[in-house]
Each structure stands twice: as C-alpha cells, then as structure tokens.
PDB file of N, CA and C in Angstrom:
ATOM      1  N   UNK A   1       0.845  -1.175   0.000  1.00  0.00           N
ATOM      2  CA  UNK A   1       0.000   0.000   0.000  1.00  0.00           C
ATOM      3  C   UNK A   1       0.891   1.239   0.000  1.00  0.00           C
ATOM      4  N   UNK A   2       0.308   2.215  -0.507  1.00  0.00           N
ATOM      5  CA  UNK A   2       1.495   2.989  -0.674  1.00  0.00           C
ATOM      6  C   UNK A   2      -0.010   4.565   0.183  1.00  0.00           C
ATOM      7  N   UNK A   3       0.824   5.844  -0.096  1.00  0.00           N
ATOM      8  CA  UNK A   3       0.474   6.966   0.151  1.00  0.00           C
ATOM      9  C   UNK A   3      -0.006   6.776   2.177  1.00  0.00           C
ATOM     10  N   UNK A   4       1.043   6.077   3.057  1.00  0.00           N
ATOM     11  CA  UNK A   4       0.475   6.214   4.269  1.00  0.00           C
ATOM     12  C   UNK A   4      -1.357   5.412   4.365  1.00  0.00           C
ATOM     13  N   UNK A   5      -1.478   4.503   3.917  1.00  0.00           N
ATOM     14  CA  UNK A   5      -2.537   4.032   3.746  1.00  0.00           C
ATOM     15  C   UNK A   5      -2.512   3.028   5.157  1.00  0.00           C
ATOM     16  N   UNK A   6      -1.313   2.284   5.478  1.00  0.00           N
ATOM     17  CA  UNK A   6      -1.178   1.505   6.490  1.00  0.00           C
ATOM     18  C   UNK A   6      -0.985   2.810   7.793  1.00  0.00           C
ATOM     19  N   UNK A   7      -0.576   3.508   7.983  1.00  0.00           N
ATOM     20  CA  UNK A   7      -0.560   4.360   8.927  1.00  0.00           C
ATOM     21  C   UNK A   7      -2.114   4.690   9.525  1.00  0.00           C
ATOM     22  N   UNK A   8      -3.156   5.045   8.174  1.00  0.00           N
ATOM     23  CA  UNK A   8      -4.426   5.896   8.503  1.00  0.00           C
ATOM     24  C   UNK A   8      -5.293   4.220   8.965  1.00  0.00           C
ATOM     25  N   UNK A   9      -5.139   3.188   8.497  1.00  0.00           N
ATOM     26  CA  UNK A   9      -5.383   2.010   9.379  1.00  0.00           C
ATOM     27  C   UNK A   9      -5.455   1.581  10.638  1.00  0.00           C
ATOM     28  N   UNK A  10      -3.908   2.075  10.953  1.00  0.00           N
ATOM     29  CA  UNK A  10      -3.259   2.114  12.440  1.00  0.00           C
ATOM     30  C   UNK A  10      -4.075   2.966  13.141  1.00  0.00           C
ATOM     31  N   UNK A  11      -4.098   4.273  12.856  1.00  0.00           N
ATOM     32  CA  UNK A  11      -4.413   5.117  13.662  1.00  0.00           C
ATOM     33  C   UNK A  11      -5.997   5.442  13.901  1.00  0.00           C
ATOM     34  N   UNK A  12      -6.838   4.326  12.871  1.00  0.00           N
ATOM     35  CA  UNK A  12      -8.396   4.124  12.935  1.00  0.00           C
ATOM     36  C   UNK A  12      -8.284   3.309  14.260  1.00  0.00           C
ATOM     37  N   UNK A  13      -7.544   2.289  14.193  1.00  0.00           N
ATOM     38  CA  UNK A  13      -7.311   1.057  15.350  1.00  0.00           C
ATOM     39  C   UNK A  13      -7.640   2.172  16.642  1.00  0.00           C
ATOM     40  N   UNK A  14      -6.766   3.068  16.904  1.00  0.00           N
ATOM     41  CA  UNK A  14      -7.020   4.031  18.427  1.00  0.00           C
ATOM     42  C   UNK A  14      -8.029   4.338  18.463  1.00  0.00           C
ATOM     43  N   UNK A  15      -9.214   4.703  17.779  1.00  0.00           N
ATOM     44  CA  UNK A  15     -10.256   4.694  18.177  1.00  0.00           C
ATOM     45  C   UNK A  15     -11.405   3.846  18.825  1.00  0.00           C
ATOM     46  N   UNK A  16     -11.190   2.675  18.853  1.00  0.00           N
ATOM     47  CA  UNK A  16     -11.477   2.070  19.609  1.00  0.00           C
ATOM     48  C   UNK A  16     -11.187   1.677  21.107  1.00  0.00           C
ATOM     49  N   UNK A  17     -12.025   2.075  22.096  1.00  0.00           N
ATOM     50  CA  UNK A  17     -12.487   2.382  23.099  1.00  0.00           C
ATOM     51  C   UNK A  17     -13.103   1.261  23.561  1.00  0.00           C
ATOM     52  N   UNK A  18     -12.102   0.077  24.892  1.00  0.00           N
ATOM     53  CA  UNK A  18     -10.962   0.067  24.355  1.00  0.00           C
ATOM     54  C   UNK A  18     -10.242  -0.491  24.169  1.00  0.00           C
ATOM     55  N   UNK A  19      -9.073  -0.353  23.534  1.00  0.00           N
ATOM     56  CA  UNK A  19      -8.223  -0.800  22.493  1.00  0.00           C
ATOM     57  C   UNK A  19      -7.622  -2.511  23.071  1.00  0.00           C
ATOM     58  N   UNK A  20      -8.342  -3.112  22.004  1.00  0.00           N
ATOM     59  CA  UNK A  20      -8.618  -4.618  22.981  1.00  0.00           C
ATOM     60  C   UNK A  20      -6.788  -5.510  22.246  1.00  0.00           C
ATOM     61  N   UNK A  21      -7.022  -6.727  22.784  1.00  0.00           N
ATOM     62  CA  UNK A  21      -5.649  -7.684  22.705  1.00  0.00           C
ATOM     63  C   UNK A  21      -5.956  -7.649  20.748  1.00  0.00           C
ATOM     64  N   UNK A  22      -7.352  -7.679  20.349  1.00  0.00           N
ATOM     65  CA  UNK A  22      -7.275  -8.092  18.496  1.00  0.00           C
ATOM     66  C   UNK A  22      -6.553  -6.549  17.717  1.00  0.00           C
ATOM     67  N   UNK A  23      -7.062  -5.414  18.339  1.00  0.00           N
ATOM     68  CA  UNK A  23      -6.158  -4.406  17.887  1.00  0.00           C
ATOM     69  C   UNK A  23      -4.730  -4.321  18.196  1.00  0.00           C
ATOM     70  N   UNK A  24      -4.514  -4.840  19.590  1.00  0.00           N
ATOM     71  CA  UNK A  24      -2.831  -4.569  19.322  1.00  0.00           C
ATOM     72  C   UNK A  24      -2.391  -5.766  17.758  1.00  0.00           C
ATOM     73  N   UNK A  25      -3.083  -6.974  18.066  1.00  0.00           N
ATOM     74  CA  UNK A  25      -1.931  -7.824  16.905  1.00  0.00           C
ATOM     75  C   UNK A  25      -2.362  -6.856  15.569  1.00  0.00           C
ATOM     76  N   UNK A  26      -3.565  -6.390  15.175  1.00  0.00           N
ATOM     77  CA  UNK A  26      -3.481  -5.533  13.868  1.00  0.00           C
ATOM     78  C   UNK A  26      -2.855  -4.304  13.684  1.00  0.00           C
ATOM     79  N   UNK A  27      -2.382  -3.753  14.848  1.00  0.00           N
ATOM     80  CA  UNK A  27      -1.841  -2.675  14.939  1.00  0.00           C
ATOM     81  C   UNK A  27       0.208  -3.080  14.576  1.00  0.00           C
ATOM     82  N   UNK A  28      -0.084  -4.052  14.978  1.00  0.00           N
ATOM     83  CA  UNK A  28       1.440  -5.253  15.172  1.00  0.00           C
ATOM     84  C   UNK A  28       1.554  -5.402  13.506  1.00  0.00           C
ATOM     85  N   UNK A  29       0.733  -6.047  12.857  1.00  0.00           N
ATOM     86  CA  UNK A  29       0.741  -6.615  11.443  1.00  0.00           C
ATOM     87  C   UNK A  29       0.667  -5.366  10.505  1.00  0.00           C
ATOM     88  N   UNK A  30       0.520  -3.846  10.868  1.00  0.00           N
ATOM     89  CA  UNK A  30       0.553  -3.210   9.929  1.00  0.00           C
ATOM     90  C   UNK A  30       1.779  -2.701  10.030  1.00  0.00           C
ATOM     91  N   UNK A  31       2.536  -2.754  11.405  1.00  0.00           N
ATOM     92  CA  UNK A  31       3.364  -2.091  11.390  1.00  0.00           C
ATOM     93  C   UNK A  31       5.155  -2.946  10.848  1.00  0.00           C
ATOM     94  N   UNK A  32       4.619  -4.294  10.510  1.00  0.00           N
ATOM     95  CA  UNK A  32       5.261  -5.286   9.690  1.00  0.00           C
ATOM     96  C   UNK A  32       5.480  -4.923   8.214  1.00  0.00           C
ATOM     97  N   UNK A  33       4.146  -4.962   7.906  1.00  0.00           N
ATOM     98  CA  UNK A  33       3.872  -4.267   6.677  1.00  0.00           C
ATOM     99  C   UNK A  33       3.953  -3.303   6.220  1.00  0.00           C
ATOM    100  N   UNK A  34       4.331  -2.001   6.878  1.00  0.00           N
ATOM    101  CA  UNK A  34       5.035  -0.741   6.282  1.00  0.00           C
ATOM    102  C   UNK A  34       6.302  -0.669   6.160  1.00  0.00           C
ATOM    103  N   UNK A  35       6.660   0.478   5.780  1.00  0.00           N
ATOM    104  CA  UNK A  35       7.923   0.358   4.943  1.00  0.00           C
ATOM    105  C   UNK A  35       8.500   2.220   5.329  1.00  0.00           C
ATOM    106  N   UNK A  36       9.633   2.219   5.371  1.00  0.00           N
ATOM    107  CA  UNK A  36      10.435   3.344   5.937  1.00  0.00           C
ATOM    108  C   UNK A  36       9.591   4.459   6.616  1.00  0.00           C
ATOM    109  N   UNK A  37       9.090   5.898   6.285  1.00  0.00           N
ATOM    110  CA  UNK A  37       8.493   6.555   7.186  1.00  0.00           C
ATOM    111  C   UNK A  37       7.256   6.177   7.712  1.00  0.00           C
ATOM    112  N   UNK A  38       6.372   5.652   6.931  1.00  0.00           N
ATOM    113  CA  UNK A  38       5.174   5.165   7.310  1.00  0.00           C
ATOM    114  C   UNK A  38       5.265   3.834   8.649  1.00  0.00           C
ATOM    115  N   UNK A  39       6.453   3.134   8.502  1.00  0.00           N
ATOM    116  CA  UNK A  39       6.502   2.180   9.556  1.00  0.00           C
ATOM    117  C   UNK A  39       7.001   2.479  10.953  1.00  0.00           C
ATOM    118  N   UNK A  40       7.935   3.948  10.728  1.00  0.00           N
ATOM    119  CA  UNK A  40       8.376   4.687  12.140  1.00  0.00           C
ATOM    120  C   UNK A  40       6.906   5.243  12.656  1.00  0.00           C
ATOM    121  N   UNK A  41       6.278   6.295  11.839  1.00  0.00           N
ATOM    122  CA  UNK A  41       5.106   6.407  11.899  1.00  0.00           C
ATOM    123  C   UNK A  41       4.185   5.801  12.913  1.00  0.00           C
ATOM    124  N   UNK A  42       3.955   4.504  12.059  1.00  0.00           N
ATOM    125  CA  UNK A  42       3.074   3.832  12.787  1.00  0.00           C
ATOM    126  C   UNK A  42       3.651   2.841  14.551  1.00  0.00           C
ATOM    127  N   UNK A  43       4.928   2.727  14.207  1.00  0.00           N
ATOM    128  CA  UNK A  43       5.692   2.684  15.819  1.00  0.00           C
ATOM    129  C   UNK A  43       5.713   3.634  16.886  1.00  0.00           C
ATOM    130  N   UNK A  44       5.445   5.264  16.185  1.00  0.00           N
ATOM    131  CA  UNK A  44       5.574   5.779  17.420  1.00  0.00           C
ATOM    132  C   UNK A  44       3.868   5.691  18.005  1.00  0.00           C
ATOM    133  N   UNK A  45       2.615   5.057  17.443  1.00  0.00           N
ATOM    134  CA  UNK A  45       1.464   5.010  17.734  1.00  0.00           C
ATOM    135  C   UNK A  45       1.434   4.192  19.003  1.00  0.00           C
ATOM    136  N   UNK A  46       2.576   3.316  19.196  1.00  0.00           N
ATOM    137  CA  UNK A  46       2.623   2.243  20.236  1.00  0.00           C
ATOM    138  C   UNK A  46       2.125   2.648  22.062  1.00  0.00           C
ATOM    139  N   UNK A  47       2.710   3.910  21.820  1.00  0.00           N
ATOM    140  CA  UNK A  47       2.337   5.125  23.253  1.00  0.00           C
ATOM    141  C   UNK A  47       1.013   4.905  23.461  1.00  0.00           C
ATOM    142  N   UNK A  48       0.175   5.779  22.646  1.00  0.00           N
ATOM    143  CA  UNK A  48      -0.792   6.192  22.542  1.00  0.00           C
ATOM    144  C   UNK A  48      -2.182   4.303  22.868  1.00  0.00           C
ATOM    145  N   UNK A  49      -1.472   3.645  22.060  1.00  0.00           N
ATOM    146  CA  UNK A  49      -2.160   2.411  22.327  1.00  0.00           C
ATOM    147  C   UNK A  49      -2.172   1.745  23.747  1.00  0.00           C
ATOM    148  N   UNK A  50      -1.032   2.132  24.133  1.00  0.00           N
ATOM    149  CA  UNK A  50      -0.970   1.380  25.691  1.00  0.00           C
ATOM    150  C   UNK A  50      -1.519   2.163  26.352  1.00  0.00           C
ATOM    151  N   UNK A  51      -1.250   3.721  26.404  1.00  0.00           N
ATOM    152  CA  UNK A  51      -2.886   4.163  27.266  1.00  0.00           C
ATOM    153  C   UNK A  51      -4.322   3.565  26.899  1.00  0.00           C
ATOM    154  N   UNK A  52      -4.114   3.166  26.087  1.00  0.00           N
ATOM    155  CA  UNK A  52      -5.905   3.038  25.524  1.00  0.00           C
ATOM    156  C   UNK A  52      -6.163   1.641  25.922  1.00  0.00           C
ATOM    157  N   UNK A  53      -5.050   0.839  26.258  1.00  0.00           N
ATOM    158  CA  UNK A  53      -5.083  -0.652  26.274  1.00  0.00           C
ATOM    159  C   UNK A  53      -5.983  -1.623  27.333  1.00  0.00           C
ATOM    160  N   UNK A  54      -6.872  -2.553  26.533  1.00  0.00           N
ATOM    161  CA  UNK A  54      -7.795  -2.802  27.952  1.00  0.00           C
ATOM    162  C   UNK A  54      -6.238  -3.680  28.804  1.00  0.00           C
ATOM    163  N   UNK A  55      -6.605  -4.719  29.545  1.00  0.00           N
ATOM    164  CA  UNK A  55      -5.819  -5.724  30.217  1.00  0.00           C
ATOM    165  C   UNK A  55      -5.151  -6.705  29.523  1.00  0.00           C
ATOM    166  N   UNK A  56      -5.671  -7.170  28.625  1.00  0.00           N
ATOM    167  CA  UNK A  56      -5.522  -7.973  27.932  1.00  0.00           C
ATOM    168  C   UNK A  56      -4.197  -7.355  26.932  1.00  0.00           C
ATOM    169  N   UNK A  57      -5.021  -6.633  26.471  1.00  0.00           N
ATOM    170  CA  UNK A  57      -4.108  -5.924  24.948  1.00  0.00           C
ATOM    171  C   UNK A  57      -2.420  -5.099  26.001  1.00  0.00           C
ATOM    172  N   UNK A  58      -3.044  -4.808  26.953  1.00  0.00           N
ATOM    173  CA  UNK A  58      -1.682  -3.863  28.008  1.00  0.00           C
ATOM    174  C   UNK A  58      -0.691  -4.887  27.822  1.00  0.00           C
ATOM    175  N   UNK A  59      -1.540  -5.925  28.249  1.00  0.00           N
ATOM    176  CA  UNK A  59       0.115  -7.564  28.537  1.00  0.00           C
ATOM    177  C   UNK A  59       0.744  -7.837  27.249  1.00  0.00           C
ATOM    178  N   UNK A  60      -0.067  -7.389  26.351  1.00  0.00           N
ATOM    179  CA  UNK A  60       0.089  -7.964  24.953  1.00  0.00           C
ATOM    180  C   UNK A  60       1.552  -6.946  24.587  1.00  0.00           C
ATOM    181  N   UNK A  61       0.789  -5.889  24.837  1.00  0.00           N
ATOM    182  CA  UNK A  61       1.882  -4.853  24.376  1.00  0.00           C
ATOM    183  C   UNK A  61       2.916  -4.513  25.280  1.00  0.00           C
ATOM    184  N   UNK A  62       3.214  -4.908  26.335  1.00  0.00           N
ATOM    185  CA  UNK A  62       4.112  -5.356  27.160  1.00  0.00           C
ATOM    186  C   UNK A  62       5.147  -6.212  27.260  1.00  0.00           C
ATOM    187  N   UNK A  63       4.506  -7.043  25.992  1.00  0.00           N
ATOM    188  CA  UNK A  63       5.501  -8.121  26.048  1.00  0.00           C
ATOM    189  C   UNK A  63       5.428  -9.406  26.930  1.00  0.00           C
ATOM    190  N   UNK A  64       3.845  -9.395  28.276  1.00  0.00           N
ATOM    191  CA  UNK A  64       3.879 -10.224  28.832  1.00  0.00           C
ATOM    192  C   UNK A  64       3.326 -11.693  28.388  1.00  0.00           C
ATOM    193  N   UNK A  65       2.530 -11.467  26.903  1.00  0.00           N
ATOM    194  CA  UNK A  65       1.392 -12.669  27.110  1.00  0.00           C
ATOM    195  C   UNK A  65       2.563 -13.146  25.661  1.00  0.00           C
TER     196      UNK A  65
END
C-alpha cells in the first residue's frame, strides 16, 4: 500500500475504546507491513495504544502474554 494508507489504518485502530488484545496484533501486522516513514510512523502510535489498552491488549503490548 502505498500513500500512508497503512498508517491511517493504524491510527483508525485508536479509536477504539478500548483498544482490545485483536487491535494490538493488527496494529502489530501493519506495522510489519510498512515500509520506511510510514513504519516509524506507525511505531511511534505504540504510546498512545498502551494508554488506551484494555488488560488484555496492556500484557500484549508489554511483552507479557
């Protein structure tokens, strides 16, 4: 995908309220799938997700589960 298309994906994902364990892995798989600015991009979203993170998705993105 080109023109930041995987970024505006990512950053639909934060809107969800909240941001459960299935959004972190899609948030995970896009950020596989981008490619130079768009993939820093979508890494620095990682912040913003762990505030939003229920319990589940927190461990996820933690690194615990």
């Amino acid at each position: 995908m080109s023109d930041m298309m995987l970024l505006a994906r990512a950053q639909t994902l934060l809107t969800h309220q909240p941001f459960t364990l299935s959004d972190a892995r899609a948030l995970e798989a896009l950020e596989e799938e981008a490619v130079g600015e768009e993939g820093l991009r979508i890494a620095e979203l990682w912040e913003s997700a762990l505030r939003l993170a229920d319990e589940d998705a927190r461990r996820y993105l933690m690194g615990e589960d």
